[in-house]
Structures are given as structure tokens and as C-alpha cells.
Protein backbone atom coordinates (compact mmCIF):
# COMPACT_ATOMS: atom_id res chain seq x y z
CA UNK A 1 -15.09 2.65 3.85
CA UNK A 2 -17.47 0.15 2.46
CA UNK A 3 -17.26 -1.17 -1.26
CA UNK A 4 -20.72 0.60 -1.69
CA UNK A 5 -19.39 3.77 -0.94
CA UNK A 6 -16.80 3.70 -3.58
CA UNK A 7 -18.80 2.93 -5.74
CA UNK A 8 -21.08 5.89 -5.00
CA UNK A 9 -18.49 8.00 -5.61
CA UNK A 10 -17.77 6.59 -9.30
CA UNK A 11 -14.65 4.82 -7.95
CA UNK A 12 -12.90 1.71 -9.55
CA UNK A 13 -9.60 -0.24 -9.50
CA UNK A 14 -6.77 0.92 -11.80
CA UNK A 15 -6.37 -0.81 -14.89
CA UNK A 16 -2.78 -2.51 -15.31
CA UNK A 17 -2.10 0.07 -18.04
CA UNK A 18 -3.52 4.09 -18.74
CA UNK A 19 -2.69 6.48 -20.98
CA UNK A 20 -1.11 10.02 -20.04
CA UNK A 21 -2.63 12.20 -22.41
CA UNK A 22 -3.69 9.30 -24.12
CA UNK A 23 -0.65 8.59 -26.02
CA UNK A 24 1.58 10.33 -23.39
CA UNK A 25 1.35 13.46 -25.34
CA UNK A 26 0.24 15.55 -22.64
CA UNK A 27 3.80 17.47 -22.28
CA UNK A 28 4.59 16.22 -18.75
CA UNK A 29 7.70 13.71 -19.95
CA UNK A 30 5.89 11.24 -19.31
CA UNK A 31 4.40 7.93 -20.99
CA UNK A 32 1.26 5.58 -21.38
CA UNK A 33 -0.10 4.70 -18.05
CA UNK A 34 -0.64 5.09 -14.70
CA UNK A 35 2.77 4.51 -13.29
CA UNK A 36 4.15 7.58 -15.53
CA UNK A 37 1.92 10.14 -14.08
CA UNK A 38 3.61 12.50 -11.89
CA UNK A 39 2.86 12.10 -8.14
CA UNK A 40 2.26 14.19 -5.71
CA UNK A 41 2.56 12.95 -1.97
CA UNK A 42 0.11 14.54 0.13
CA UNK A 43 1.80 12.88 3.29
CA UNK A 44 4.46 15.03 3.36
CA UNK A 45 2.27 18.33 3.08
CA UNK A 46 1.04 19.33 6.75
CA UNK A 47 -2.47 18.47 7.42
CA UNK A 48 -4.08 21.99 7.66
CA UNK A 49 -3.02 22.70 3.97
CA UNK A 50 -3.11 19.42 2.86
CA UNK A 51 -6.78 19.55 0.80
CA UNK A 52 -5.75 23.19 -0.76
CA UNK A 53 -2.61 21.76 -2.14
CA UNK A 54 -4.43 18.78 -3.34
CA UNK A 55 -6.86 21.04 -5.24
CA UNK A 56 -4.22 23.21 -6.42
CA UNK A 57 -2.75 20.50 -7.98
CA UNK A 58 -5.88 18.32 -9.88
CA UNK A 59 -6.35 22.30 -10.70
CA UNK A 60 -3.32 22.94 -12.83
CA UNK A 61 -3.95 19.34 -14.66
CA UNK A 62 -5.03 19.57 -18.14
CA UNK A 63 -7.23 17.71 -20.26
CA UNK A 64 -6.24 13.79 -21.29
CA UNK A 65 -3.39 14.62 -18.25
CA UNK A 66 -3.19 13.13 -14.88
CA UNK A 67 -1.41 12.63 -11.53
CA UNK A 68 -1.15 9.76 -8.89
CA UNK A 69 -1.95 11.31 -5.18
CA UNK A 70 0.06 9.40 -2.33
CA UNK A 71 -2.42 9.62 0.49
CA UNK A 72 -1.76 8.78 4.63
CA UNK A 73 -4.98 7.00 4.32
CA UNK A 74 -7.88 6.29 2.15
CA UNK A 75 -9.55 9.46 0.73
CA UNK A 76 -12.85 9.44 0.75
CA UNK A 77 -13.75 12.95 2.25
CA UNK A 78 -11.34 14.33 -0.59
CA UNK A 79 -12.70 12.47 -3.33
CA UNK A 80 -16.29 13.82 -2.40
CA UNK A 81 -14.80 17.37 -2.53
CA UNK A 82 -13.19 16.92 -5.66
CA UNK A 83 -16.29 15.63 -7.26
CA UNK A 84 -18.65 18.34 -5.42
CA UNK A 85 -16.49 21.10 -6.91
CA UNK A 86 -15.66 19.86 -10.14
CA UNK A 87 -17.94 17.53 -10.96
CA UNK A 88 -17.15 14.94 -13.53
CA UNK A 89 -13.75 16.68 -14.43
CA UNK A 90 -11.60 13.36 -13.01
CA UNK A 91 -11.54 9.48 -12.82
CA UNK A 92 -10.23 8.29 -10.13
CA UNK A 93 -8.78 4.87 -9.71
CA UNK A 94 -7.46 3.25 -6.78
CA UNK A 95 -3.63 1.98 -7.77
CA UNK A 96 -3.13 0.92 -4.25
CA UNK A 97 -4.68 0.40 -1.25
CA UNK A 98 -2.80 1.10 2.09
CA UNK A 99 -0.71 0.91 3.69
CA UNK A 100 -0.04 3.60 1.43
CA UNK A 101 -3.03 4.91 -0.67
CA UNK A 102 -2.23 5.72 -4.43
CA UNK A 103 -5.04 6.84 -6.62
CA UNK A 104 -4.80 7.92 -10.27
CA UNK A 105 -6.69 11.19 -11.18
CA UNK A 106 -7.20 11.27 -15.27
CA UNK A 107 -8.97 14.32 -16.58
CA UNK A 108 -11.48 14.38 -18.92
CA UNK A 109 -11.99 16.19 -22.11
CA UNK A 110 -12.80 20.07 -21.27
């Protein structure tokens, strides 16, 4: 996927530190930044419900919360869903880039 259409999509690298709830106050255990955030690996899920678990997930997130997605390849087609369906409720940023895909969903304020 080209740089361009990342950055249609709003996308951006990961800073070397985030905040969980902003001061890792968000009640998941965890602290400040990205490598805190709960993950959930997607390559493990089979393929046909892969996107509904993926949604049911970023759905249970709260505000100032977040979670890292382990994808089997870069996500674009997801990340347009996401956005199409709940538009402006997450930044995303990449934490790594393949071989195994990691991407850090904060979500905004209400």
C-alpha cells in the first residue's frame, strides 16, 4: 500500500511512548503507552470471522482506552471499515510493520 494511501486514511507512525487512558487510568492494568495496551492477535482468529471479532473488540474499548491489533498483513481494507463505521472514534498508529503488523487503536473522547 502506498505512503499516500496511509495517509488518506489518517494513518501515522507510533510515537515511542502513548498513554492508556492517558495516565493509564483506563482500568485495563495497564500503563502509559503503547506497549501496555492489551493485544489482540487477529492471526490466530480464522479468516471468515476475523473482521467481526476485530470490531467486536475496538467496540468494547472505551474512551482515552486502547488496544494493539496483531495483523497477518497490513490492514488497510480494515482500517477503511473501521473508519467508515465509526468515523473518527480511533487513531491508529502503525507500531510495526511486517513481518508482523502491530497497530495501536487509541479512542477518542466520546
Amino acid at each position: 500500500m502506498s505512503t499516500d494511501q496511509h495517509q488518506d486514511l489518517g494513518l501515522t507512525e507510533a510515537p515511542k511512548q502513548g498513554g492508556c487512558g492517558g495516565g493509564g487510568d483506563c482500568g485495563c492494568g495497564g500503563n502509559a503507552g503503547a506497549a501496555t495496551l492489551p493485544e489482540f492477535d487477529a492471526t490466530v482468529v480464522p479468516p471468515a470471522l476475523r473482521h467481526a471479532s476485530i470490531f467486536g473488540a475496538l467496540d468494547s474499548i472505551q474512551p482515552g482506552g486502547g488496544m494493539v491489533l496483531v495483523a497477518p498483513h497490513d490492514p488497510i481494507p480494515l482500517l477503511a471499515q473501521v473508519e467508515q463505521r465509526t468515523p473518527g472514534r480511533f487513531t491508529v498508529e502503525y507500531v510495526e510493520r511486517g513481518p508482523a503488523w502491530k497497530l495501536a487503536f487509541l479512542r477518542t473522547g466520546a
